[in-house]
Protein backbone atom coordinates (compact mmCIF):
# COMPACT_ATOMS: atom_id res chain seq x y z
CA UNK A 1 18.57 4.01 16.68
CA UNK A 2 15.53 3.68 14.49
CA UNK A 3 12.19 2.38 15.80
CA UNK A 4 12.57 -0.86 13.22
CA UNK A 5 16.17 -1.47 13.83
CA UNK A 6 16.36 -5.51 13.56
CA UNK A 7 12.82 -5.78 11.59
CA UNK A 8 12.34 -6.86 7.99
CA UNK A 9 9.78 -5.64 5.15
CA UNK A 10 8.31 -6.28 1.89
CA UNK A 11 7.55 -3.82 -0.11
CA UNK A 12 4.89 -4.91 -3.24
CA UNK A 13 4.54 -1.66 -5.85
CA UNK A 14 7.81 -0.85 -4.26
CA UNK A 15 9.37 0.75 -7.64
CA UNK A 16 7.71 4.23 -7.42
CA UNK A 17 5.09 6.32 -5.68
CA UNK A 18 3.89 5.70 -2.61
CA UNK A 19 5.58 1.86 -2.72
CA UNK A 20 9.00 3.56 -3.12
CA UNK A 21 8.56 6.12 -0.31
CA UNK A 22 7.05 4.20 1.94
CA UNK A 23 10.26 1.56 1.58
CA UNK A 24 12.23 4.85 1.95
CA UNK A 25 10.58 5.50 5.63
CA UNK A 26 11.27 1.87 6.62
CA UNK A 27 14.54 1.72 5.83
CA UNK A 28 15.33 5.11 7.53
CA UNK A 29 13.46 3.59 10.33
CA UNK A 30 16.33 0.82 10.02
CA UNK A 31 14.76 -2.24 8.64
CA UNK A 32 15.90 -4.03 5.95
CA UNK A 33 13.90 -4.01 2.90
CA UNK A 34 12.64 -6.49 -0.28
CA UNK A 35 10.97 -4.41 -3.13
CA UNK A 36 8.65 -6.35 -5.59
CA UNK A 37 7.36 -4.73 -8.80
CA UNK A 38 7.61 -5.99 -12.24
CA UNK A 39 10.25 -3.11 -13.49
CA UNK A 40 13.82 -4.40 -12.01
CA UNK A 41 15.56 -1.29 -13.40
CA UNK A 42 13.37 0.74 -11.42
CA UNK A 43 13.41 -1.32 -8.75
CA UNK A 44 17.69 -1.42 -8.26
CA UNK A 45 17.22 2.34 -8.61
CA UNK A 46 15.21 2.16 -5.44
CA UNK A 47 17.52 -0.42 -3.62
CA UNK A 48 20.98 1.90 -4.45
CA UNK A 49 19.96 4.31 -2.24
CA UNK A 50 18.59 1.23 0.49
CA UNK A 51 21.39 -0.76 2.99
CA UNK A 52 21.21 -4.39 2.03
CA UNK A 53 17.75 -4.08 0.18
CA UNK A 54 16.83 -6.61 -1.51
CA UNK A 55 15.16 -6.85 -5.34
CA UNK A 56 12.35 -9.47 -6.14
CA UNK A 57 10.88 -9.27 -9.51
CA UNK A 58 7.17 -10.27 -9.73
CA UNK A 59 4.07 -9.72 -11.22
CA UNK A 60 1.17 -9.05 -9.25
CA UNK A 61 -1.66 -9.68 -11.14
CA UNK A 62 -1.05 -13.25 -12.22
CA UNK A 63 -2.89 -15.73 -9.81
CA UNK A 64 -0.63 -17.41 -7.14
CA UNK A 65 1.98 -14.55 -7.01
CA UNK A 66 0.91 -13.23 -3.79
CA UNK A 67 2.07 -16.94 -1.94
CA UNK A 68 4.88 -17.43 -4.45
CA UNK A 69 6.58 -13.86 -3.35
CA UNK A 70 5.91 -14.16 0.56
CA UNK A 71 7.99 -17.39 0.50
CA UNK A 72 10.59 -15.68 -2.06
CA UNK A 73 10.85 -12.93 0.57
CA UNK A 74 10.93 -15.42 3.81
CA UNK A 75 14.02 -16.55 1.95
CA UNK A 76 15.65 -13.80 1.03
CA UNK A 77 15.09 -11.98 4.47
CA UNK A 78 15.25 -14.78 6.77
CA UNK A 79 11.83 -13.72 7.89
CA UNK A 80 9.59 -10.79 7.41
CA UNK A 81 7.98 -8.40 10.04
CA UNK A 82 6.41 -6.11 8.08
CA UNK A 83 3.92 -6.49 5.01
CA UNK A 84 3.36 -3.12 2.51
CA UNK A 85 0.44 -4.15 0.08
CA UNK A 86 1.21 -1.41 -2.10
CA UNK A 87 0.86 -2.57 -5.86
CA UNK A 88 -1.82 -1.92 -7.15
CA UNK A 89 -3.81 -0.16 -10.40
CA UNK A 90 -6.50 2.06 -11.53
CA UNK A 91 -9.68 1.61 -13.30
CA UNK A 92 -9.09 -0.69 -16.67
CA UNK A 93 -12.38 -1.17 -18.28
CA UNK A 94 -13.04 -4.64 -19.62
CA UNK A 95 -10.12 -6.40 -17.53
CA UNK A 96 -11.96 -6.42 -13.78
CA UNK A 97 -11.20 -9.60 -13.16
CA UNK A 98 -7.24 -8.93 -13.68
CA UNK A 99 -8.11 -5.65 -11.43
CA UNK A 100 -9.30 -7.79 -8.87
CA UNK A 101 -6.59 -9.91 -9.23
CA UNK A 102 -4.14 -7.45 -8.38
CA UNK A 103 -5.79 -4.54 -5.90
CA UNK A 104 -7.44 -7.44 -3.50
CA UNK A 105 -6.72 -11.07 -4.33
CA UNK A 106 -2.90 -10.41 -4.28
CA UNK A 107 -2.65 -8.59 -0.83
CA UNK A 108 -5.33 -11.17 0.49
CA UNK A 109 -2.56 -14.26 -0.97
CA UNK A 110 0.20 -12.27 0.35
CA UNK A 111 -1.32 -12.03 3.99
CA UNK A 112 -1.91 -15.48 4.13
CA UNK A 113 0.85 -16.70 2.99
CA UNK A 114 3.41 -14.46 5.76
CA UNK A 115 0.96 -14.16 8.49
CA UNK A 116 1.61 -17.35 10.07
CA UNK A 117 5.54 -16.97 9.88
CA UNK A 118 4.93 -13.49 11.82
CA UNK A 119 3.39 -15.14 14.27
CA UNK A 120 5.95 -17.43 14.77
CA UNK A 121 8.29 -14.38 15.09
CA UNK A 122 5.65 -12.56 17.63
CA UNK A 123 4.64 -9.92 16.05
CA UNK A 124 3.66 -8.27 12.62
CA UNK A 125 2.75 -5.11 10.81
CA UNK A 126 0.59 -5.31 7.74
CA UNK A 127 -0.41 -2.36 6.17
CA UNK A 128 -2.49 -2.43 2.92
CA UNK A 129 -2.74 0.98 0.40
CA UNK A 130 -6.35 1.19 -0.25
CA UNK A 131 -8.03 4.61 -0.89
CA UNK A 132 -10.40 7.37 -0.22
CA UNK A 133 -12.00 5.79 -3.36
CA UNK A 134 -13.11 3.09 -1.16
CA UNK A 135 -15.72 4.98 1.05
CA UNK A 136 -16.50 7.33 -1.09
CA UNK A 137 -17.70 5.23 -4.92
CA UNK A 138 -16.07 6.73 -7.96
CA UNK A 139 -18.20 7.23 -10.82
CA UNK A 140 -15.42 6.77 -12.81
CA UNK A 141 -14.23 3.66 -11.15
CA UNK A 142 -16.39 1.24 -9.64
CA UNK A 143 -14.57 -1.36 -10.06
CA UNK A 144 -11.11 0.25 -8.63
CA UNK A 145 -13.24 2.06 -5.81
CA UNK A 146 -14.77 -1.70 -4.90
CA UNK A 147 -11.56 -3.41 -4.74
CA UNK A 148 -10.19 -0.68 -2.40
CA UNK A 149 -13.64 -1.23 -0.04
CA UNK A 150 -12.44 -4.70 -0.37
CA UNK A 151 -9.28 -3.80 1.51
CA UNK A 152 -10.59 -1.95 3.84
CA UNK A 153 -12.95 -4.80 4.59
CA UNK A 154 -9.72 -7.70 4.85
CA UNK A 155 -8.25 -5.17 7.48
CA UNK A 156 -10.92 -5.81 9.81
CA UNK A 157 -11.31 -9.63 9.06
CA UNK A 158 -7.52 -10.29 9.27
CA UNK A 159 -6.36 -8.36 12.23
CA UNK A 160 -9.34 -10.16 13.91
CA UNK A 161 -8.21 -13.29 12.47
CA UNK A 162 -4.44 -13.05 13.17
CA UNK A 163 -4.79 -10.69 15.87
CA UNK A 164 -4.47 -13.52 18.57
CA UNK A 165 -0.42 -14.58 17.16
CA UNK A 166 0.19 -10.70 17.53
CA UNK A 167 -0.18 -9.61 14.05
CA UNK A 168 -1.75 -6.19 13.56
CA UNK A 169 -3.73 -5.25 9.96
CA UNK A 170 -4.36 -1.92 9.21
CA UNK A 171 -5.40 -0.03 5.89
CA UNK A 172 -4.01 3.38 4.78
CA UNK A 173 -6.80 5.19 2.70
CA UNK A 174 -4.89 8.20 0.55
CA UNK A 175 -6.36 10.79 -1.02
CA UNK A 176 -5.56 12.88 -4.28
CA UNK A 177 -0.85 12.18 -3.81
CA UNK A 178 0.66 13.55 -6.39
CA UNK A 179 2.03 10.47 -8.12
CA UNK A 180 2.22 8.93 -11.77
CA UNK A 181 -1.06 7.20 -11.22
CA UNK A 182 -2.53 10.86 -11.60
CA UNK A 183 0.02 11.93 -14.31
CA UNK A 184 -2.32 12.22 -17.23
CA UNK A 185 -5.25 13.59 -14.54
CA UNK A 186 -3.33 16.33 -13.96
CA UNK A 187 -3.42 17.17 -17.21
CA UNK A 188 -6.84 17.34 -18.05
CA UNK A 189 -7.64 21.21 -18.38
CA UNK A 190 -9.13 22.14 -14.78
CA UNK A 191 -9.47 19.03 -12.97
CA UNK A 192 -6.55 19.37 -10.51
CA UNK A 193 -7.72 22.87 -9.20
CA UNK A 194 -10.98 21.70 -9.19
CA UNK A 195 -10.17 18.63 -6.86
CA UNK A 196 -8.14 20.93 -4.93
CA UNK A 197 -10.57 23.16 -4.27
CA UNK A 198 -12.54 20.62 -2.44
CA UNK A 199 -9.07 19.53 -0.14
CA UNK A 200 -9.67 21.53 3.62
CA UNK A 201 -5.97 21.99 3.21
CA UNK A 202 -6.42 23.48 -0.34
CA UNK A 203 -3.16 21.39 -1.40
CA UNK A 204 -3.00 17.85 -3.20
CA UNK A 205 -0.56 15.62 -0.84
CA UNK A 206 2.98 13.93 -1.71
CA UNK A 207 3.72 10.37 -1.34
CA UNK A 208 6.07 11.21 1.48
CA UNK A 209 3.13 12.18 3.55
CA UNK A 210 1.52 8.99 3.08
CA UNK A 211 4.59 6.83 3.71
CA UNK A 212 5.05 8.29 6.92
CA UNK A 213 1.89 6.92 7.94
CA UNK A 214 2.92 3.54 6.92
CA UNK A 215 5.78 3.76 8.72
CA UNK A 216 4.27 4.62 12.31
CA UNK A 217 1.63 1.91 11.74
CA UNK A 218 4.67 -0.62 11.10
CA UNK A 219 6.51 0.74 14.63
CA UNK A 220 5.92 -0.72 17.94
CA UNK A 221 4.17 3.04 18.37
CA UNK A 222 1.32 1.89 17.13
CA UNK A 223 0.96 -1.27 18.46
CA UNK A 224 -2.41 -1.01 19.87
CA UNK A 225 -3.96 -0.22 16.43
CA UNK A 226 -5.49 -2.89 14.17
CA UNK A 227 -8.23 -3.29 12.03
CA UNK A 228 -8.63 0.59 11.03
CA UNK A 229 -8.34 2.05 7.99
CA UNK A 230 -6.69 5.51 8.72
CA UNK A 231 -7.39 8.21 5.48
CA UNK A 232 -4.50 10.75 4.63
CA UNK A 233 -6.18 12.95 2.39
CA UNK A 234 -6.05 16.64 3.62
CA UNK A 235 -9.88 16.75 4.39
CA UNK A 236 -11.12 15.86 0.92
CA UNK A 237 -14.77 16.19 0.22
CA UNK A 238 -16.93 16.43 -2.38
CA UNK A 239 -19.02 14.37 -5.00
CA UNK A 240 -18.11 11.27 -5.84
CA UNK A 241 -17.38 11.77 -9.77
CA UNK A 242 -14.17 13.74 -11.23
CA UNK A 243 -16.58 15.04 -13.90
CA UNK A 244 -17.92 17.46 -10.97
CA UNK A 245 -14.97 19.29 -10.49
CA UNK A 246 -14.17 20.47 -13.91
């Protein structure tokens, strides 16, 4: 038996990356999962390989599709147990507003809009993707590393706010995951071995070894935690600006 046998969860960003894998780890947990990105065809690859997933089509960064998906979801899964707040972008100069929009305003909508049904159900996992980016300031991305400090932030605020109905909140803070966020990073002559000289493990990670994280927090195993923000990043250090480590 699987530690969320009988439990349901959404999945936003759930098409690829760290979204898909950490839908992966839930289902072979045994819950039953909705995926929501904006790329269907990626997103019914994804459910093929699911039992009983189901497929919700939305955009994220459009204001008000946080509340319209939780209820899409509540409908489709007769409930839901377990939030992901996955989707999410990087750095896109002259549109931080519509950055905002999507890395913290939609996971904040999305929240509010299931955490009341969880508590009706007794209990609740939400987990929001945030980053190392967060703690650390990015040169390169102020306003990507303050939306993920935003997260972290909303952890602490909602698991003390929905806390009392039995709803945990934590954040998971990756590192430098080998994803297609990174894709064209990786490419740039010198700046993967020089981040990776400054990871203890000397390794970037996979998205596997982040969704495995989001699946304990989502298990009754962790059901003392809220309101932490829990970094898998190998033991990166270093300054805070890619430019250093080329």
């Amino acid at each position: 038996m699987g530690r969320l046998d009988g439990r349901t969860a959404l999945v936003t960003g759930g098409s690829r990356g760290i979204g898909e894998h950490s839908a992966r780890a839930l289902a072979a947990e045994g819950a039953r999962v909705a995926l929501a990105a904006r790329s269907v065809d990626d997103l019914e690859r994804v459910a093929t390989d699911l039992p009983d997933a189901v497929v919700l089509e939305t955009d994220m960064s459009i204001a008000g599709a946080g509340g319209d998906l939780a209820s899409r979801a509540v409908e489709a899964l007769g409930g839901v147990d377990i939030l992901v707040n996955n989707a999410g972008a990087s750095e896109m100069p002259g549109q931080e507003a519509e950055l905002l929009q999507l890395n913290y305003i939609a996971p904040l909508e999305t929240t509010n809009a299931l955490a009341a049904q969880m508590g009706d159900r007794g209990h609740g996992s939400v987990i929001h993707i945030s980053s190392v980016a967060g703690s650390l300031g990015l040169a390169e991305g102020a306003t990507y590393s303050a939306s993920k400090a935003a997260l972290d932030s909303l952890a602490r605020s909602q698991a003390a706010a929905f806390g009392p109905r039995g709803v945990r909140v934590n954040c998971v803070a990756p590192g430098l995951i080998i994803t297609e966020m990174w894709a064209a990073g990786r490419e740039t002559p010198g700046l993967a071995e020089g981040l990776e000289r400054h990871i203890s493990l000397g390794r970037w990670g996979v998205p596997d070894e982040v969704a495995s994280v989001v699946a304990f927090l989502a298990t009754d195993d962790a059901r003392y935690i809220s309101g932490q923000t829990i970094t898998v990043d190998g033991g990166f250090y270093g300054p805070a600006s890619w430019a250093s480590f080329m």
